[in-house]
Protein backbone atom coordinates (compact mmCIF):
# COMPACT_ATOMS: atom_id res chain seq x y z
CA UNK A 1 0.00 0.00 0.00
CA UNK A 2 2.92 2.47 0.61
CA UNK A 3 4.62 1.72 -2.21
CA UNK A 4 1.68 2.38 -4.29
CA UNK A 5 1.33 5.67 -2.66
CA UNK A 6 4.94 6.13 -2.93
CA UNK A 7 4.49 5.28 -7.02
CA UNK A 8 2.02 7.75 -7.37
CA UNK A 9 3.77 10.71 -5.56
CA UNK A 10 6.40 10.02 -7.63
CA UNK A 11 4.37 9.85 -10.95
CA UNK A 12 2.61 13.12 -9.35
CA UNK A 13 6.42 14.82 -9.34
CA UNK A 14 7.34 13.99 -12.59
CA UNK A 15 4.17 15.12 -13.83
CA UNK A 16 4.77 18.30 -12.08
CA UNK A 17 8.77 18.30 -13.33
CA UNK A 18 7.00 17.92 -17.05
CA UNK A 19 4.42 20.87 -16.92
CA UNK A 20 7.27 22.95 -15.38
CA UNK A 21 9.57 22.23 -18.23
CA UNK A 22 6.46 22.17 -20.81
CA UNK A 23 5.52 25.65 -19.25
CA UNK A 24 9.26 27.15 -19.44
CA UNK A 25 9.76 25.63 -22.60
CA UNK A 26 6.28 27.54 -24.21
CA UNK A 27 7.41 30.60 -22.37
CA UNK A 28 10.35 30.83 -23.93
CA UNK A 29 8.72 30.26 -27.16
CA UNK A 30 6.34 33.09 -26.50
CA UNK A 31 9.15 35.56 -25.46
CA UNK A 32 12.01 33.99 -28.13
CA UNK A 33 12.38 36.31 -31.68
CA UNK A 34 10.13 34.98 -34.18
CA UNK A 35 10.76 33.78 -37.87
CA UNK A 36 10.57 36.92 -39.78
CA UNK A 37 13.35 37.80 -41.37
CA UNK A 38 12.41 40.82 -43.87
CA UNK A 39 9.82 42.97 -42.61
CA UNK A 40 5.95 42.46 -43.64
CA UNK A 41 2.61 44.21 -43.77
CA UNK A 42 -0.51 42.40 -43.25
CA UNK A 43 -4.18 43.62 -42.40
CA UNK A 44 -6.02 42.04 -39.88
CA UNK A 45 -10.00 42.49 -41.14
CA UNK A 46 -12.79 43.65 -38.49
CA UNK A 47 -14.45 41.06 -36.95
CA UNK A 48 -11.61 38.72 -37.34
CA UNK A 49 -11.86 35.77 -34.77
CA UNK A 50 -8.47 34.84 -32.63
CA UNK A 51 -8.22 32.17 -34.53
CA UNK A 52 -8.54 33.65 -37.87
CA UNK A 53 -6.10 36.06 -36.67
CA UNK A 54 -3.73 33.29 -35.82
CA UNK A 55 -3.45 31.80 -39.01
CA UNK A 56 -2.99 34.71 -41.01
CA UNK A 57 0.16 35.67 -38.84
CA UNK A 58 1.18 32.09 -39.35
CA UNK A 59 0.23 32.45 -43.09
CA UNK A 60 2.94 35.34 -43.42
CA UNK A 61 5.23 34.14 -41.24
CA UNK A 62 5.06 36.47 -38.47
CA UNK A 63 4.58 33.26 -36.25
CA UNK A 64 5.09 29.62 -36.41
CA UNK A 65 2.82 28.28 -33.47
CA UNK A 66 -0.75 29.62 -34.15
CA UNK A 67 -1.99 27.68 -31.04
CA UNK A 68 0.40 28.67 -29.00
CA UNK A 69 -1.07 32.12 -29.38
CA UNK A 70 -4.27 31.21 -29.14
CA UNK A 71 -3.39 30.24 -25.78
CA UNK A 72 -1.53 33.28 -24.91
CA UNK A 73 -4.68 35.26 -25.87
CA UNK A 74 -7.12 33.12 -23.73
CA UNK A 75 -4.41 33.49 -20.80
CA UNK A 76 -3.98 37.26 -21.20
CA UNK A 77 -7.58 37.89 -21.37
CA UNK A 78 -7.30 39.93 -24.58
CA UNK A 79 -9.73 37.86 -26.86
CA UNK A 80 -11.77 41.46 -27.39
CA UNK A 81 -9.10 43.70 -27.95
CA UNK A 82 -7.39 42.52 -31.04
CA UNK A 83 -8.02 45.55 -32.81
CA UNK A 84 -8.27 45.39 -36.81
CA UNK A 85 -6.06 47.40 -39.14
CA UNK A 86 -3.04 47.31 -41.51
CA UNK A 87 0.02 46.60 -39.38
CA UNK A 88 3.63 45.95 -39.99
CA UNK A 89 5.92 43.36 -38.16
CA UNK A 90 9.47 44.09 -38.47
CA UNK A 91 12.24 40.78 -38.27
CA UNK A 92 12.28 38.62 -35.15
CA UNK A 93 9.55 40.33 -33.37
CA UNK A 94 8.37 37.97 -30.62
CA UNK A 95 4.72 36.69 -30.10
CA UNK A 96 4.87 38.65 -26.64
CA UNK A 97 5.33 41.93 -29.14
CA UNK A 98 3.18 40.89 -31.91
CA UNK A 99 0.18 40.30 -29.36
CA UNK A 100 1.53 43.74 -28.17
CA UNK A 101 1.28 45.37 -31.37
CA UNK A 102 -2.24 43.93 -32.32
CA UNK A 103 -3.80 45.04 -28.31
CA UNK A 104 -2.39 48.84 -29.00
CA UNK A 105 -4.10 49.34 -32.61
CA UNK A 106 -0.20 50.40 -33.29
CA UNK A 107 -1.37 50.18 -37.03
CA UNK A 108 0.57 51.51 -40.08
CA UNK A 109 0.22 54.94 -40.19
CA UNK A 110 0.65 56.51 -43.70
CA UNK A 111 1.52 59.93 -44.76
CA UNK A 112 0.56 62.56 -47.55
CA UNK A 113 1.79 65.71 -47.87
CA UNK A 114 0.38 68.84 -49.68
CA UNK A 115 2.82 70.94 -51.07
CA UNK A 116 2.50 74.86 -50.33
CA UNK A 117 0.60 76.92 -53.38
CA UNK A 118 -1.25 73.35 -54.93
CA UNK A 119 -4.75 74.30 -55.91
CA UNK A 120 -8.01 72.49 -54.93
CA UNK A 121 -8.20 70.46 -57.97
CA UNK A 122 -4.57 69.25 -57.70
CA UNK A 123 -4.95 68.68 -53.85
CA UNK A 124 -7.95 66.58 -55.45
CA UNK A 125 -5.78 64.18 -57.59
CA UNK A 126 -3.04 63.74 -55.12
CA UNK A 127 -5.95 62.16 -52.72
CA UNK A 128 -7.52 59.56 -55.59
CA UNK A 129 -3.68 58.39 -56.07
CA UNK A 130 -3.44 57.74 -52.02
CA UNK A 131 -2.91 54.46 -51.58
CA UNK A 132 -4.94 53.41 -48.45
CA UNK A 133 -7.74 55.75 -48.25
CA UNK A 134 -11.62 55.24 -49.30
CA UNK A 135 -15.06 56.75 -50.72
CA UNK A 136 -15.03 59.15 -53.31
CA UNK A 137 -14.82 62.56 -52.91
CA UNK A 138 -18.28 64.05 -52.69
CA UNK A 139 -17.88 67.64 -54.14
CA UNK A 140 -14.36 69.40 -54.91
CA UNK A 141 -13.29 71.96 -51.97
CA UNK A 142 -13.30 75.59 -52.37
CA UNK A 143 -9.97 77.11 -53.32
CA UNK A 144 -8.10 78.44 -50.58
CA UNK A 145 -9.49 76.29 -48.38
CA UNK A 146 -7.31 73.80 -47.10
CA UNK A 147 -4.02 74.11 -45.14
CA UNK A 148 -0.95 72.49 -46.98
CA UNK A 149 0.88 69.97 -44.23
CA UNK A 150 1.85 66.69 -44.05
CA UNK A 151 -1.12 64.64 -42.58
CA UNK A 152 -1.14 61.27 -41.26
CA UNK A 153 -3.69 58.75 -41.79
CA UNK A 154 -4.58 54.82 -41.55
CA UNK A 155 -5.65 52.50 -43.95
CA UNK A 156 -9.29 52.51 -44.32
CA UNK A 157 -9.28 56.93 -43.81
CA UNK A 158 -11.63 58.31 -46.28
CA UNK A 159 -10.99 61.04 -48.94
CA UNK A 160 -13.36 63.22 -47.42
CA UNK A 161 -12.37 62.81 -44.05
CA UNK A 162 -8.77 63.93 -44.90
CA UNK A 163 -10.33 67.22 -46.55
CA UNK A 164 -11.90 67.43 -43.14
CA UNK A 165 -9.06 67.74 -41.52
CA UNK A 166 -7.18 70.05 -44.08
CA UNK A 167 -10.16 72.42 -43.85
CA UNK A 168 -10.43 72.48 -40.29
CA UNK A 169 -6.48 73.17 -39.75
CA UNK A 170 -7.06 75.89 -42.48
CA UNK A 171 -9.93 77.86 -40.36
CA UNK A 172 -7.33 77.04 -37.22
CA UNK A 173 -4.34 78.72 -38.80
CA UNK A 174 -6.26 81.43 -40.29
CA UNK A 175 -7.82 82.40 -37.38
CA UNK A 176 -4.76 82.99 -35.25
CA UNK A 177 -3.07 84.80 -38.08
CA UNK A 178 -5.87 86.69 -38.52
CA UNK A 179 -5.99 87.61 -34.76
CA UNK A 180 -2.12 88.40 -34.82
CA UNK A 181 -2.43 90.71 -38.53
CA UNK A 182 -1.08 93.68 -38.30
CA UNK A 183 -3.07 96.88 -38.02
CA UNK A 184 -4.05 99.00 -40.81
CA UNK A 185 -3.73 96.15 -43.73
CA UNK A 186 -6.06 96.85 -46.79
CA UNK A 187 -7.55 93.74 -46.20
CA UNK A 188 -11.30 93.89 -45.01
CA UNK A 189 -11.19 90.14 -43.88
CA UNK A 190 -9.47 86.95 -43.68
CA UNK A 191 -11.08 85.31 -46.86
CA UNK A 192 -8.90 88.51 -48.33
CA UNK A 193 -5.76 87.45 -46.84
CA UNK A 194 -6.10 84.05 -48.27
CA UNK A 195 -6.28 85.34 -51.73
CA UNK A 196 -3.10 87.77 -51.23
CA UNK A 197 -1.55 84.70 -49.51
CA UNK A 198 -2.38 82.08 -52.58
CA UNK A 199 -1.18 84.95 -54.74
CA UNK A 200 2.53 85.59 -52.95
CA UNK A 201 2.52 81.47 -52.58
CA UNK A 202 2.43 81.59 -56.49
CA UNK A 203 5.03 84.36 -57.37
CA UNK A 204 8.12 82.67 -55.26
CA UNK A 205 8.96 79.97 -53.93
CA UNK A 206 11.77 81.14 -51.91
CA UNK A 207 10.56 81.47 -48.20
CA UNK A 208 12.39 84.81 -47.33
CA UNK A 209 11.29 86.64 -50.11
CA UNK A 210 7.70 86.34 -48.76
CA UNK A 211 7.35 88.76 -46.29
CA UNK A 212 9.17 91.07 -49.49
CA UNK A 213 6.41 89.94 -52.07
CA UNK A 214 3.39 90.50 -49.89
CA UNK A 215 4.72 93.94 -48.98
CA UNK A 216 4.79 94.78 -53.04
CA UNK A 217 0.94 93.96 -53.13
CA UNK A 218 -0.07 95.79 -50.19
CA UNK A 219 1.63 98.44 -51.10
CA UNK A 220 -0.15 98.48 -54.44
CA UNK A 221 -3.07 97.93 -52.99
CA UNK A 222 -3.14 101.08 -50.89
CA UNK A 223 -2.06 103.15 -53.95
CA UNK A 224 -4.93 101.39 -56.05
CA UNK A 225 -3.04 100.29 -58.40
CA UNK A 226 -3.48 96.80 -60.27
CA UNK A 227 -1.67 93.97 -58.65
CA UNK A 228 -0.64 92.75 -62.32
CA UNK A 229 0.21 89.14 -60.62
CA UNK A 230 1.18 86.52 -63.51
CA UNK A 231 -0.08 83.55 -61.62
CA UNK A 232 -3.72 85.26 -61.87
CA UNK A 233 -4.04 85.45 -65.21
CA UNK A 234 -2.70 81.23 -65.57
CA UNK A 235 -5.45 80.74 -62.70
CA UNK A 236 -8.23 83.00 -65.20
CA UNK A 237 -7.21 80.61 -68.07
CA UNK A 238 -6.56 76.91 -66.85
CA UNK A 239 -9.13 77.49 -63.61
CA UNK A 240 -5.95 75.19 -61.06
CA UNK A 241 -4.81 73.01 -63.70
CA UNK A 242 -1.10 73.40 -64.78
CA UNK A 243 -0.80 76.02 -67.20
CA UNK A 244 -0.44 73.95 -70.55
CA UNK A 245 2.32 76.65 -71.88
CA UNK A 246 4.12 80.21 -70.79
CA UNK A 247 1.90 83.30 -70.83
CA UNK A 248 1.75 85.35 -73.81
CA UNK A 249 0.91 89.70 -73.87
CA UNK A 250 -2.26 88.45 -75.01
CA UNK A 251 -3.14 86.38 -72.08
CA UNK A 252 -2.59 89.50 -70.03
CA UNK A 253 -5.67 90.75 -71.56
CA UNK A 254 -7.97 87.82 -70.79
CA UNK A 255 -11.38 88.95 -69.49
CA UNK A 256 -11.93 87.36 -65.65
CA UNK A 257 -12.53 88.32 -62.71
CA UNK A 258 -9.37 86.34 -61.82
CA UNK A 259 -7.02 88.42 -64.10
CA UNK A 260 -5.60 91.12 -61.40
CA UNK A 261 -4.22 92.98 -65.10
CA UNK A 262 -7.44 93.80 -65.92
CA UNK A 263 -9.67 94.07 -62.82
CA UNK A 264 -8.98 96.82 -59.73
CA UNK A 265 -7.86 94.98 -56.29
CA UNK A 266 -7.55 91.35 -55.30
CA UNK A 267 -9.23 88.51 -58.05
CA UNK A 268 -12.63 86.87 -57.48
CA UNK A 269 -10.82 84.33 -55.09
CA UNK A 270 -8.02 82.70 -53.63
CA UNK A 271 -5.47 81.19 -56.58
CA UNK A 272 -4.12 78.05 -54.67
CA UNK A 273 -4.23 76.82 -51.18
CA UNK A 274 -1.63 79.05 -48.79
CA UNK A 275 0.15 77.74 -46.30
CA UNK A 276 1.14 79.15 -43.04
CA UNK A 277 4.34 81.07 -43.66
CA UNK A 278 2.38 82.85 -46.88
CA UNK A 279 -0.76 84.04 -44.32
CA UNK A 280 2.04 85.21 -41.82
CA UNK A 281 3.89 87.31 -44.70
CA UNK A 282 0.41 88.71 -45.87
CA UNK A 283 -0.39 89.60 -42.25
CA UNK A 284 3.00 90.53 -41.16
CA UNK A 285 4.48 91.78 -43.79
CA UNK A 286 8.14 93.50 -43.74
CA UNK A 287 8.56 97.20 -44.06
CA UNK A 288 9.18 98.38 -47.40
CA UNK A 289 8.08 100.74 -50.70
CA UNK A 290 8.81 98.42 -53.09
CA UNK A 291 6.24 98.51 -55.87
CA UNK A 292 7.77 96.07 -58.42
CA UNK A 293 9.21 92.68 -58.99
CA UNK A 294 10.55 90.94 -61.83
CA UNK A 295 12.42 87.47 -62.07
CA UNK A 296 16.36 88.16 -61.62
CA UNK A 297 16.99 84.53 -63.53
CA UNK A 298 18.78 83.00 -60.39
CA UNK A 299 15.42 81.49 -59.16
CA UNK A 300 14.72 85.10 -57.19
CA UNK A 301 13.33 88.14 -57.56
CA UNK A 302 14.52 91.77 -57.97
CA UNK A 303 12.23 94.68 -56.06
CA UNK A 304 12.53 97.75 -56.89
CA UNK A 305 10.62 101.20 -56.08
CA UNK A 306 10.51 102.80 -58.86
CA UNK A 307 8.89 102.00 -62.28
CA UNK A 308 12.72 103.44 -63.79
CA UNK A 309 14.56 101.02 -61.50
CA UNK A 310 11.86 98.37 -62.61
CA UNK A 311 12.93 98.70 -66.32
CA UNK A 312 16.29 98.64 -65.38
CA UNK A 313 15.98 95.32 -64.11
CA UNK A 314 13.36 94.08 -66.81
CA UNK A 315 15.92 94.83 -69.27
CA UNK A 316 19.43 92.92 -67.24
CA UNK A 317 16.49 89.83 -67.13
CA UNK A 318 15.97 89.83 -70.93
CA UNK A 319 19.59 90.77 -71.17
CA UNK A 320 20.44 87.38 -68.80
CA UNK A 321 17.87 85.28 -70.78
CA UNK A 322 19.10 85.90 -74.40
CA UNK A 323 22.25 84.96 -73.07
């Protein structure tokens, strides 16, 4: 009778020795690098069971004992919180991390960026090409509406949504500029310092020579005279499309109420979508009586005060481009 007893407690230990090493053993599976070795994205679908979930990180790789995380799941209580989304695993993650990864929603987040001075309709095409965002986009946004930025969004985003967010940051940026403008501006309200801004984004694309170009149409437009802004007269003619060829003395003469040669004051609307550092140089501008710019042929501008020092540096331009 004691020996049987003494067989079974001894059966009982090694059973005990067994799960120990069984346990340690899967533990160390659990926290060991897994088999990736180049890095891979994979989505994990809404409503995706544990299971499901399990094989398609076994599928790609990402793991090589489905059950095991099963398990791991069940023990950690996370069955509900395997959130869906596009995710990438990089090389050797362990099952402890990729469980990690999949309880956090730390999904793939993508980026798209919208240069400074891009109109509405181009702002437009850049979203269909996205790769990773949804719907259609319900009705084109007004120009000048959205705020140029690099924005951040996961797969499954919609078009729309993103415009959202571009014309919300817009109003946000505006607004503060607006409240920071300095006094006396002939601007009557912020709509008009978006189409000044779209027009200075336009004319250079040199950051410090913004503050320079804005001061050139405010001081015009105090004096009343006609802004005579090239980029208006493209915008009058291909409506935010690129211009399909250089502007001709003709062109200068197109009838709109976009073409600032013809009409008194700032166009019908904004030209482009500004970003911040454009509203800042409209609303801030530098101090100066320049009245005049032309292209120096360097990529810059030269300002000058005077119509005489104007043709003076029209003329070393043509001069520089015949050459």
């Amino acid at each position: 009778m004691r020996r049987g007893v003494r067989s079974v407690a001894v059966l009982g230990s090694i059973a005990l020795v067994v799960a120990a090493l069984a346990a340690a053993f899967l533990y160390q599976r659990y926290e060991a690098a897994g088999p990736l070795t180049e890095p891979v994205t994979l989505v994990v679908p809404k409503g995706a069971s544990v299971a499901q979930i399990a094989g398609l990180l076994a599928g790609a790789r990402v793991l090589t004992l489905p059950w095991l995380f099963r398990v791991a799941v069940r023990l950690e209580s996370a069955d509900g919180s395997l959130r869906a989304g596009e995710y990438r695993f990089e090389p050797g993650e362990s099952m402890r991390d990729v469980l990690a990864r999949l309880r956090e929603g730390d999904v793939v987040m993508h980026r798209i960026t919208v240069p400074e001075g891009m109109s509405s309709v181009q702002v437009v095409a850049l979203l269909r090409e996205a790769e990773g965002l949804g719907g259609d986009i319900v009705a084109p946004p007004v120009e000048g509406s959205l705020l140029p930025e690099t924005y951040t969004y996961v797969l499954g985003d919609t078009r729309n949504d993103l415009l959202r967010r571009m014309a919300t940051a817009m109003t946000a940026v505006l607004d503060e500029a607006w409240a920071a403008r300095e006094p006396g501006l002939p601007l009557a309200s912020p709509r008009d310092a978006v189409i000044l801004a779209s027009i200075v984004e336009r004319e250079t694309a040199l950051p410090r020579e913004r503050p320079r170009v804005a001061a050139v149409f405010l001081n015009r437009l105090r004096l009343g005279m006609k802004l005579q802004a090239d980029p208006t007269v493209a915008y009058a003619l291909y409506g935010g499309e690129p211009a399909e060829r250089p502007l001709n003395l003709a062109d200068l003469q197109y009838p709109s109420a976009y073409n600032t040669y013809v009409i008194d004051g700032l166009p019908a609307g904004p030209i482009a979508n500004p970003g911040r550092a454009s509203l800042d140089a409209v609303l801030r501008p530098m101090r100066s009586e320049d009245l005049y710019f032309v292209a120096d042929g360097t990529g810059g501008h030269a300002f000058a005060r005077t119509l005489d020092e104007h043709q003076r540096n029209v003329a070393r331009w043509r001069k520089r481009n015949d050459n």
